[in-house]
PDB file of N, CA and C in Angstrom:
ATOM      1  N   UNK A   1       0.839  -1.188   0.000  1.00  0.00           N
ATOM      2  CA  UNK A   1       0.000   0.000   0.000  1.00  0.00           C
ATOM      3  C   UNK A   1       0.883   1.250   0.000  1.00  0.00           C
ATOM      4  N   UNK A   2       0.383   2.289  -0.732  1.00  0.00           N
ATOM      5  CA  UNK A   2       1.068   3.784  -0.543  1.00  0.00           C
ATOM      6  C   UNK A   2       1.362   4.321   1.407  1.00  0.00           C
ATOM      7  N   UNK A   3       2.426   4.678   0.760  1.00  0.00           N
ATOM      8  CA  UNK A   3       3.191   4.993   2.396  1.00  0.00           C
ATOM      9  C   UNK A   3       3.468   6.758   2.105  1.00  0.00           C
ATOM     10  N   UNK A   4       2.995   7.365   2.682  1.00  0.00           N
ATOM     11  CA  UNK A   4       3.256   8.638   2.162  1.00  0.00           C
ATOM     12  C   UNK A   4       2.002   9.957   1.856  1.00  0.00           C
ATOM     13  N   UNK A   5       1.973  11.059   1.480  1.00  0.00           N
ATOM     14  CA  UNK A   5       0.875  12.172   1.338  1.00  0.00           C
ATOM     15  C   UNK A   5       0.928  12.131   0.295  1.00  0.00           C
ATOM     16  N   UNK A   6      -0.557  12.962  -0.445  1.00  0.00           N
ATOM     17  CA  UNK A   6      -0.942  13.519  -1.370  1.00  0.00           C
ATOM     18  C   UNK A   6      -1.406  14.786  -1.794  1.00  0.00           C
ATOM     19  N   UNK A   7      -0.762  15.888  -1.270  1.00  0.00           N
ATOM     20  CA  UNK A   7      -1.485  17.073  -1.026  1.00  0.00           C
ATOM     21  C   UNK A   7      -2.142  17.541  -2.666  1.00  0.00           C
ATOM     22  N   UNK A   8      -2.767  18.166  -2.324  1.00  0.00           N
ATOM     23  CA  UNK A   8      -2.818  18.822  -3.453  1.00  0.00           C
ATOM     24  C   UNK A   8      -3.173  20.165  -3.514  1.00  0.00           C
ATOM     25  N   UNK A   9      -3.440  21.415  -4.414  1.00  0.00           N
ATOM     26  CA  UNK A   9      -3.381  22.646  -4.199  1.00  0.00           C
ATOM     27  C   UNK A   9      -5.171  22.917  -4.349  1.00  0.00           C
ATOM     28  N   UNK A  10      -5.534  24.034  -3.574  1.00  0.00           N
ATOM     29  CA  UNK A  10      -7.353  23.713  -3.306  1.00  0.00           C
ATOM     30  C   UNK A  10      -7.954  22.939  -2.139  1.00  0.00           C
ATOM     31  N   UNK A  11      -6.689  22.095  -1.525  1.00  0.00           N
ATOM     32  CA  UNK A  11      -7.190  21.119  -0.452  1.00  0.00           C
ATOM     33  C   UNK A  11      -6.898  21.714   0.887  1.00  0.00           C
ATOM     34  N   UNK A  12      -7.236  21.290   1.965  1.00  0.00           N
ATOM     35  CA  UNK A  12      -6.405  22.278   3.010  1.00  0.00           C
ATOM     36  C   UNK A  12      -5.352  22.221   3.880  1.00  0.00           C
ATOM     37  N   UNK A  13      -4.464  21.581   2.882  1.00  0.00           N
ATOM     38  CA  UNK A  13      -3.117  21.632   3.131  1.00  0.00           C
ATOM     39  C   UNK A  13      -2.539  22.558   2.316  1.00  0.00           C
ATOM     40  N   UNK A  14      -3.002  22.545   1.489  1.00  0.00           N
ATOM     41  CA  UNK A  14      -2.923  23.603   0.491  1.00  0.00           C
ATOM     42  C   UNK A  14      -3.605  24.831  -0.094  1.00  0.00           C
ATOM     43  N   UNK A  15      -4.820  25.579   0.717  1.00  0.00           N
ATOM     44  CA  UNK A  15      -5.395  26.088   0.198  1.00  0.00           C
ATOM     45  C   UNK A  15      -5.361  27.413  -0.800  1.00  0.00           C
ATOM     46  N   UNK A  16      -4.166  27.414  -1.729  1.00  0.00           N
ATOM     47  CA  UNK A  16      -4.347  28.249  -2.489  1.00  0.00           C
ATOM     48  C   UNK A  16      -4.018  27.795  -4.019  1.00  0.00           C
ATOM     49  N   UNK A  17      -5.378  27.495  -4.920  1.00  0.00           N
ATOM     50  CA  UNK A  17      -4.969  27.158  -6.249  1.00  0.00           C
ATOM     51  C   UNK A  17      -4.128  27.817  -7.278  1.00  0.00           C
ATOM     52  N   UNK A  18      -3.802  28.974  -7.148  1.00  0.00           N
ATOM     53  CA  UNK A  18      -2.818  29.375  -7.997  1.00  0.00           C
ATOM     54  C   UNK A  18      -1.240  28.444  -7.915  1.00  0.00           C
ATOM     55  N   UNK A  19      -1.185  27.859  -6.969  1.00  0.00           N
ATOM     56  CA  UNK A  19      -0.029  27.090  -6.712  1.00  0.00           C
ATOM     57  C   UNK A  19      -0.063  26.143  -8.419  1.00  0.00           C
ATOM     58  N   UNK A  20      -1.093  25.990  -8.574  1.00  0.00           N
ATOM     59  CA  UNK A  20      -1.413  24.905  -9.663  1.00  0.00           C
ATOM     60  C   UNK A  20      -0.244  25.525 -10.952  1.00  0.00           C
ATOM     61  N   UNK A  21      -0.438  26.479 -11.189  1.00  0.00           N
ATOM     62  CA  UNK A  21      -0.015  27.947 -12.154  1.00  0.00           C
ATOM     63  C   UNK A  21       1.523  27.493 -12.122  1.00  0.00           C
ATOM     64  N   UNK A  22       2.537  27.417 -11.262  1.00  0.00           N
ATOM     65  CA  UNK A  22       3.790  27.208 -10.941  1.00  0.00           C
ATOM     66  C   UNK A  22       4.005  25.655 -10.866  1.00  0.00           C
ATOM     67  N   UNK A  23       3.419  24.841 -10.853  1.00  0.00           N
ATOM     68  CA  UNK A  23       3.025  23.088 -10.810  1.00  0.00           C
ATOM     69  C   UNK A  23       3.361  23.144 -12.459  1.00  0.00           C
ATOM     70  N   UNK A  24       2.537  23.431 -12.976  1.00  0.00           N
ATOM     71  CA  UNK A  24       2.290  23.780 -14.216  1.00  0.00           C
ATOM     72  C   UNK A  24       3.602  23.898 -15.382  1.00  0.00           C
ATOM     73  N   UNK A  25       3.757  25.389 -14.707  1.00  0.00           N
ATOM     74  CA  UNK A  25       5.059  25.824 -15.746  1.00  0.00           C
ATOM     75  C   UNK A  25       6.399  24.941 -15.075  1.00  0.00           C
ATOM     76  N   UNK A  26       6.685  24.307 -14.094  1.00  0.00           N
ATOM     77  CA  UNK A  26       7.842  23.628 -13.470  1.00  0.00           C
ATOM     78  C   UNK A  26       7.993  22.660 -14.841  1.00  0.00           C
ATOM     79  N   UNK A  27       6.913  21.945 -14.744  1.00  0.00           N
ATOM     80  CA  UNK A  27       6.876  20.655 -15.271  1.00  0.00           C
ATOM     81  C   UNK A  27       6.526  20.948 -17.127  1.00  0.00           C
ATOM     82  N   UNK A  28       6.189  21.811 -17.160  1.00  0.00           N
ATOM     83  CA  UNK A  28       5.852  21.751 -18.533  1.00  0.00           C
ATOM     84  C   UNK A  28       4.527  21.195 -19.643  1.00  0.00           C
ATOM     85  N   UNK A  29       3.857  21.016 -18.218  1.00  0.00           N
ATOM     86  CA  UNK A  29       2.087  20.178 -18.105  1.00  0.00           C
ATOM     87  C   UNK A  29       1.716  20.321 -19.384  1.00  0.00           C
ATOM     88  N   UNK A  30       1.320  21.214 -19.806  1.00  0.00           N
ATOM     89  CA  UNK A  30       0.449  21.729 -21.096  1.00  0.00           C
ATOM     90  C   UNK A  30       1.211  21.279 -22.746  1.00  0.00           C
ATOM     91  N   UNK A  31       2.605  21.240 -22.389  1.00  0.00           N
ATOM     92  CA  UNK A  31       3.270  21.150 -23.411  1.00  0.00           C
ATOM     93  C   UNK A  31       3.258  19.472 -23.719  1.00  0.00           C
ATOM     94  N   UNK A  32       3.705  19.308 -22.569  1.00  0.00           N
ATOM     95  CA  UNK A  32       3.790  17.593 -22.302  1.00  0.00           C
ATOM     96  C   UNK A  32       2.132  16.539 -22.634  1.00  0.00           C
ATOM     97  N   UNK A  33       1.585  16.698 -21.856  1.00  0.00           N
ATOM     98  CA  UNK A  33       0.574  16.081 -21.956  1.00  0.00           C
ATOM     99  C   UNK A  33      -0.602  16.744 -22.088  1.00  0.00           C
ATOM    100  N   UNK A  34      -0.818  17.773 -22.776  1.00  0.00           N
ATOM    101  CA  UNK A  34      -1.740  18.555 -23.354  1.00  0.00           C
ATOM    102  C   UNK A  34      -2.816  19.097 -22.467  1.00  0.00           C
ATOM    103  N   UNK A  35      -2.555  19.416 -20.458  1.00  0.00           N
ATOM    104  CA  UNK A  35      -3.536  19.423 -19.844  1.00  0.00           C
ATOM    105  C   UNK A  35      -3.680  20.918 -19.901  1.00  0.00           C
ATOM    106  N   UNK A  36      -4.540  21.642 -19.367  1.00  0.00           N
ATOM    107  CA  UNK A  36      -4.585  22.933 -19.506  1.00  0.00           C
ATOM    108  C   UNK A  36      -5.610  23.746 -18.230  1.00  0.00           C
ATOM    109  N   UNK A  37      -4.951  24.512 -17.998  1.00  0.00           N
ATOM    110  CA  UNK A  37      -5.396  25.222 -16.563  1.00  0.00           C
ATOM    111  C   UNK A  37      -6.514  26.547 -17.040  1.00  0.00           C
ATOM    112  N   UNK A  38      -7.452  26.922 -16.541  1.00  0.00           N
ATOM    113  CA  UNK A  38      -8.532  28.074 -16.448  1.00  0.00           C
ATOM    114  C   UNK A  38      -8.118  28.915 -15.861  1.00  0.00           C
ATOM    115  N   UNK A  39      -8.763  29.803 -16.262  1.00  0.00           N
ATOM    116  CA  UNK A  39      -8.163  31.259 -15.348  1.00  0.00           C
ATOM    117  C   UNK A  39      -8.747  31.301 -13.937  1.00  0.00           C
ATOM    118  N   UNK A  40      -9.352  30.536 -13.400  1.00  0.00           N
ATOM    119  CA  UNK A  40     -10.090  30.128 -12.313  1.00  0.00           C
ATOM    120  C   UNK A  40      -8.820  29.080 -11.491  1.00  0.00           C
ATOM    121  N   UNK A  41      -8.017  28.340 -12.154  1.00  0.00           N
ATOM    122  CA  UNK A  41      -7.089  26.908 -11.984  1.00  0.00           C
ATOM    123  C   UNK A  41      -7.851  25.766 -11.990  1.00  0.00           C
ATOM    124  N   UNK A  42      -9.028  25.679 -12.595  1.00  0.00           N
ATOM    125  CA  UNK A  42      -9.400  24.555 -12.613  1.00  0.00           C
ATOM    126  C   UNK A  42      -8.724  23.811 -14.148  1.00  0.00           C
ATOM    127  N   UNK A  43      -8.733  22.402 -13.966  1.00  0.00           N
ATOM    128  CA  UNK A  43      -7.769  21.683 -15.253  1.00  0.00           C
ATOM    129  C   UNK A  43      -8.795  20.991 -15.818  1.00  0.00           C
ATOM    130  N   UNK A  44      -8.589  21.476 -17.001  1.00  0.00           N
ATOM    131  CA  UNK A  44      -8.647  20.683 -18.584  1.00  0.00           C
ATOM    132  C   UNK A  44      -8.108  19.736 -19.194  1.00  0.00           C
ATOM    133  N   UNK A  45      -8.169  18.800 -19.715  1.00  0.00           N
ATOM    134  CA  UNK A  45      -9.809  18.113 -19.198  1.00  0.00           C
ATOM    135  C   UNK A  45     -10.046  17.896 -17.665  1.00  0.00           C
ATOM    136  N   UNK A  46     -11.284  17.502 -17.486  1.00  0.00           N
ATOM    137  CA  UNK A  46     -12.102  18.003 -16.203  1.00  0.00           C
ATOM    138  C   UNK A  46     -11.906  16.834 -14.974  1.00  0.00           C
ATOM    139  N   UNK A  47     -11.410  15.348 -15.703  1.00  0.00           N
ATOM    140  CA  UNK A  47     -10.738  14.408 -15.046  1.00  0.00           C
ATOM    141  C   UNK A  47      -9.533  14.597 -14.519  1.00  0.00           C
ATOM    142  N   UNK A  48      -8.698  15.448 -15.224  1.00  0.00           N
ATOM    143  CA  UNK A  48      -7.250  15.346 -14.594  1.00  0.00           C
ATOM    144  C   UNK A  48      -7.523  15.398 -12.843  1.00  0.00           C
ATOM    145  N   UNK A  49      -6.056  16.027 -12.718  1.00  0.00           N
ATOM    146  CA  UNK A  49      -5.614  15.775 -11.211  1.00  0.00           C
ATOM    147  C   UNK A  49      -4.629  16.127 -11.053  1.00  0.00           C
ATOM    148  N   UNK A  50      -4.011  16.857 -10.395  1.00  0.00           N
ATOM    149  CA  UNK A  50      -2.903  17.190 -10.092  1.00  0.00           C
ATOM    150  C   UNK A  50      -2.444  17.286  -8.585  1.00  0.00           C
ATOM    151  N   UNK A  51      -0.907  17.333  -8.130  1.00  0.00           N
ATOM    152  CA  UNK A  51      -0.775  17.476  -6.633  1.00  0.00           C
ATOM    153  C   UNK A  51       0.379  17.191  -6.420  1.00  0.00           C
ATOM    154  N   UNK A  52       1.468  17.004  -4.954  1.00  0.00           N
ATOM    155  CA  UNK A  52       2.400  17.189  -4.611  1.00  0.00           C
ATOM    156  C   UNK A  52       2.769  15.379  -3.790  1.00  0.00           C
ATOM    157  N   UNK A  53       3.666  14.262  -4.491  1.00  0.00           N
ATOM    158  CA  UNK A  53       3.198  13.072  -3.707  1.00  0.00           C
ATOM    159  C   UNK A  53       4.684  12.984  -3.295  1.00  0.00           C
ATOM    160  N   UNK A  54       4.533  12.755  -1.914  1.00  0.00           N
ATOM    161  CA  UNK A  54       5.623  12.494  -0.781  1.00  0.00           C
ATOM    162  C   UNK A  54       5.543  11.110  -0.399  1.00  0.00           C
ATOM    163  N   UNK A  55       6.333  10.200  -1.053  1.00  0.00           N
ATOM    164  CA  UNK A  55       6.245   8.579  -0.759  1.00  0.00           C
ATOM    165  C   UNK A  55       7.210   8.499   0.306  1.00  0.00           C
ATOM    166  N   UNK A  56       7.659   8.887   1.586  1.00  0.00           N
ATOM    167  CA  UNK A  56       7.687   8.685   2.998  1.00  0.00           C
ATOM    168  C   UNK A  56       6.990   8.465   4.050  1.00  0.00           C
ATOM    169  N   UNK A  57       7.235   7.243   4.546  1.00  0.00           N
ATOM    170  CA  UNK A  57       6.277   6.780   5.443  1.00  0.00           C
ATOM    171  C   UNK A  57       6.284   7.497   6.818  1.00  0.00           C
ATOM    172  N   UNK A  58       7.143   8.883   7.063  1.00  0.00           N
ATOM    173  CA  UNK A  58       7.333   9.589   7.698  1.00  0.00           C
ATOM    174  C   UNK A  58       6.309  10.890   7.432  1.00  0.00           C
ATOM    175  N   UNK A  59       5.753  11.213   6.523  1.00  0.00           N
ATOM    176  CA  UNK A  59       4.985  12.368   5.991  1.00  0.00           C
ATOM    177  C   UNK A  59       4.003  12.234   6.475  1.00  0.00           C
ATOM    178  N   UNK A  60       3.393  13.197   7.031  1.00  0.00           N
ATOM    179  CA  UNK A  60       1.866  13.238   7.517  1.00  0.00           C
ATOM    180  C   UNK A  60       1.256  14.753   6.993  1.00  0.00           C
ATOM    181  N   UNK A  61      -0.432  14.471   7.065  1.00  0.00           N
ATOM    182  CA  UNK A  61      -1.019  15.864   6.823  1.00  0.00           C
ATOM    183  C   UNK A  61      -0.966  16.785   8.148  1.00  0.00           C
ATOM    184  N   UNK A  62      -1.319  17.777   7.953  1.00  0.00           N
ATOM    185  CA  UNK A  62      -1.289  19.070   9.049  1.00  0.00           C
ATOM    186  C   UNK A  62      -2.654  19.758   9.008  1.00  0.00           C
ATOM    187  N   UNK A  63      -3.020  20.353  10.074  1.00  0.00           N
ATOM    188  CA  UNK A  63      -4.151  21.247  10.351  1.00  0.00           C
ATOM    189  C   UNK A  63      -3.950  22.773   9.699  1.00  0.00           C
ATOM    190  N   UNK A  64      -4.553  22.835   8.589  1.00  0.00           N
ATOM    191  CA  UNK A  64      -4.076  24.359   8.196  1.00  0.00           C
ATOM    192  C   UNK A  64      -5.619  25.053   8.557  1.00  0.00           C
ATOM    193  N   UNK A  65      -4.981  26.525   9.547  1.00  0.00           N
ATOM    194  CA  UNK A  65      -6.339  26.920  10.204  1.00  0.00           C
ATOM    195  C   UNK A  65      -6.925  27.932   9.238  1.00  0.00           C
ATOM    196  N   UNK A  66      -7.212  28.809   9.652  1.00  0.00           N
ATOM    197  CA  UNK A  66      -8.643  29.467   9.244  1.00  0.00           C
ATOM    198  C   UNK A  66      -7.329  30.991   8.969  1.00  0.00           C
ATOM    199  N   UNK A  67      -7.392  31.023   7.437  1.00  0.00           N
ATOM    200  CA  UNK A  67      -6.487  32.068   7.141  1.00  0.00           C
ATOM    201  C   UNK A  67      -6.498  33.431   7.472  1.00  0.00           C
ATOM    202  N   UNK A  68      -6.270  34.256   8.437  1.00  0.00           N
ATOM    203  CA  UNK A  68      -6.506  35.715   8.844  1.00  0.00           C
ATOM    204  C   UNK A  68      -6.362  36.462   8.041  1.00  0.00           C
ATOM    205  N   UNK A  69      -6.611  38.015   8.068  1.00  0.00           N
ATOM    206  CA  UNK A  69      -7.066  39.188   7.186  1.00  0.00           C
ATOM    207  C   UNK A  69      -5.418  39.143   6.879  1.00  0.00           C
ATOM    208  N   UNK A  70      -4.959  39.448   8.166  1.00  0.00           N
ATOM    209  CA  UNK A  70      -3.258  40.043   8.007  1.00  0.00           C
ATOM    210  C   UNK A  70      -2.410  39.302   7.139  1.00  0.00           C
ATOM    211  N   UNK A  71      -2.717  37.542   7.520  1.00  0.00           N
ATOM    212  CA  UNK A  71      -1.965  36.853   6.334  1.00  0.00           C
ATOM    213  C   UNK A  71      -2.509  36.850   4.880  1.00  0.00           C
ATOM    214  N   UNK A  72      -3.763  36.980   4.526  1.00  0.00           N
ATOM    215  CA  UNK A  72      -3.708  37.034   3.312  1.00  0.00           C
ATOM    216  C   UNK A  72      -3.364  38.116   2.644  1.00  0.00           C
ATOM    217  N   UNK A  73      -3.581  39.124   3.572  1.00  0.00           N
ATOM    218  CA  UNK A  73      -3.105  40.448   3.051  1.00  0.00           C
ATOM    219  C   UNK A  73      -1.089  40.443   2.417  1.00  0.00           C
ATOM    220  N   UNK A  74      -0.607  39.960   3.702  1.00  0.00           N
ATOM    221  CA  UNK A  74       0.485  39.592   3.431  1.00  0.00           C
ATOM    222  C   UNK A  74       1.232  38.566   2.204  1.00  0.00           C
ATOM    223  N   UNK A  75       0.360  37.896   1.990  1.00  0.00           N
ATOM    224  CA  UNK A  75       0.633  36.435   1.045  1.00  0.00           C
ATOM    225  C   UNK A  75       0.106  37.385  -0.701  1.00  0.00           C
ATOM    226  N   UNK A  76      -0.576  38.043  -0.538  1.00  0.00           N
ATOM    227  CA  UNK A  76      -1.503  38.964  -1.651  1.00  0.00           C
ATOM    228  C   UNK A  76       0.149  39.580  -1.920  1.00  0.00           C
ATOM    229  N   UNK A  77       0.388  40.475  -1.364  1.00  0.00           N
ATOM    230  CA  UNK A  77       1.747  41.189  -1.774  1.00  0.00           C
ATOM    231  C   UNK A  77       3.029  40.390  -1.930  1.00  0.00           C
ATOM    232  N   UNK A  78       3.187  39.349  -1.394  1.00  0.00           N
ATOM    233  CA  UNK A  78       3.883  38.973  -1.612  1.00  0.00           C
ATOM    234  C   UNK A  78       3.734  38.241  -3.133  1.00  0.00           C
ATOM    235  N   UNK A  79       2.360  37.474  -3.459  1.00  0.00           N
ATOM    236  CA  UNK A  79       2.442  37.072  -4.553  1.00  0.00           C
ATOM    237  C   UNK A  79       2.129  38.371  -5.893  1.00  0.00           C
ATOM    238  N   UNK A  80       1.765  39.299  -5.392  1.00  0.00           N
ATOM    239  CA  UNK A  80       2.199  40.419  -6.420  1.00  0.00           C
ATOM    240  C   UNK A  80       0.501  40.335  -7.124  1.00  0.00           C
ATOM    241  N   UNK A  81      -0.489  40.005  -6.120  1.00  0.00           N
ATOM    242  CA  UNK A  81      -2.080  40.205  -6.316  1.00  0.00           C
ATOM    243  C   UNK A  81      -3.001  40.863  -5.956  1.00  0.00           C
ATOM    244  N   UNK A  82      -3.924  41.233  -6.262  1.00  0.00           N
ATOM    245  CA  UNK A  82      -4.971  42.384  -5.398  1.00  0.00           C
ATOM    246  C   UNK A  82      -5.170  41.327  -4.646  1.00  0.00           C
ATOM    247  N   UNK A  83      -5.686  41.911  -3.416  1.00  0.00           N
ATOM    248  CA  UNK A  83      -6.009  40.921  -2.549  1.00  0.00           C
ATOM    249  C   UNK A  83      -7.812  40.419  -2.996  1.00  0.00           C
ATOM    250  N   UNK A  84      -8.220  40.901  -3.628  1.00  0.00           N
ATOM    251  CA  UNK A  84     -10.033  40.589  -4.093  1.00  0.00           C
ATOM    252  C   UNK A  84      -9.363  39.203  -4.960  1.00  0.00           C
ATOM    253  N   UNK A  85      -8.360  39.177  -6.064  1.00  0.00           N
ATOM    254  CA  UNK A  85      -7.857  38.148  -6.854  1.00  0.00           C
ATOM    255  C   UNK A  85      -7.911  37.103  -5.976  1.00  0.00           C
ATOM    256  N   UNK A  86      -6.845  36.949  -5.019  1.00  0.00           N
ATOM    257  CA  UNK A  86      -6.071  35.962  -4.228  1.00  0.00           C
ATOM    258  C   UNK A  86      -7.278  35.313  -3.273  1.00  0.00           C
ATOM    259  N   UNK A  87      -8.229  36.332  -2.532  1.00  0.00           N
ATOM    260  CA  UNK A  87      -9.244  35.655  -2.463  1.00  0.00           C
ATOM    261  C   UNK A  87     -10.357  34.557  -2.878  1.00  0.00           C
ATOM    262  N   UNK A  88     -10.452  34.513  -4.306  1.00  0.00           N
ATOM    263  CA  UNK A  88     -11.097  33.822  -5.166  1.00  0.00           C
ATOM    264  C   UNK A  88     -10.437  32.197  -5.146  1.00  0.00           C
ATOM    265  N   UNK A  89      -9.192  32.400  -5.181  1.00  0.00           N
ATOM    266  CA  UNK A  89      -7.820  31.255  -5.376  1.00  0.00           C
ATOM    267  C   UNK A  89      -8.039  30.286  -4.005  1.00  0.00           C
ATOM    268  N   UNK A  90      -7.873  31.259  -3.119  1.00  0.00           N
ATOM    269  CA  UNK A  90      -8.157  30.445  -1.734  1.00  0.00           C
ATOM    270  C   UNK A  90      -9.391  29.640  -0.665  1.00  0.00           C
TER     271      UNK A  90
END
């Protein structure tokens, strides 16, 4: 059996889908296997799947809490977004 996480971006280990955006261009997704992201981050075709897999039997999930004004505000500038954008993502 799989020993290890599956996070993925949208989930709440991850809750911000633009992560998908940088998943994306790393790997070369669109070029490679023809998948394709929305301006929303949802993927094309509507089956795919995407995510981050840690095969250590040491990896566990985490409690990610309830995101405050200050951090998203913070995470908004840092990713170089209005914060109304970055909202939508998260």
């Amino acid at each position: 059996s799989y020993r290890g996480i599956r996070p993925a971006a949208g989930y709440p280990a991850c809750p911000d889908h633009s992560k998908k955006a940088t998943l994306f261009q790393l790997l070369g997704v669109t070029k490679n296997i023809g998948v394709e992201l929305t301006e929303t981050f949802a993927m094309f075709p509507t089956a795919s799947v995407s995510g981050w897999y840690f095969a250590n039997p040491q990896a566990h999930y985490f409690q990610v809490e309830q995101i405050g004004e200050e951090q998203m505000s913070d995470l908004a500038t840092r990713k170089g977004m209005h914060l109304e954008t970055l909202r939508r993502f998260v």
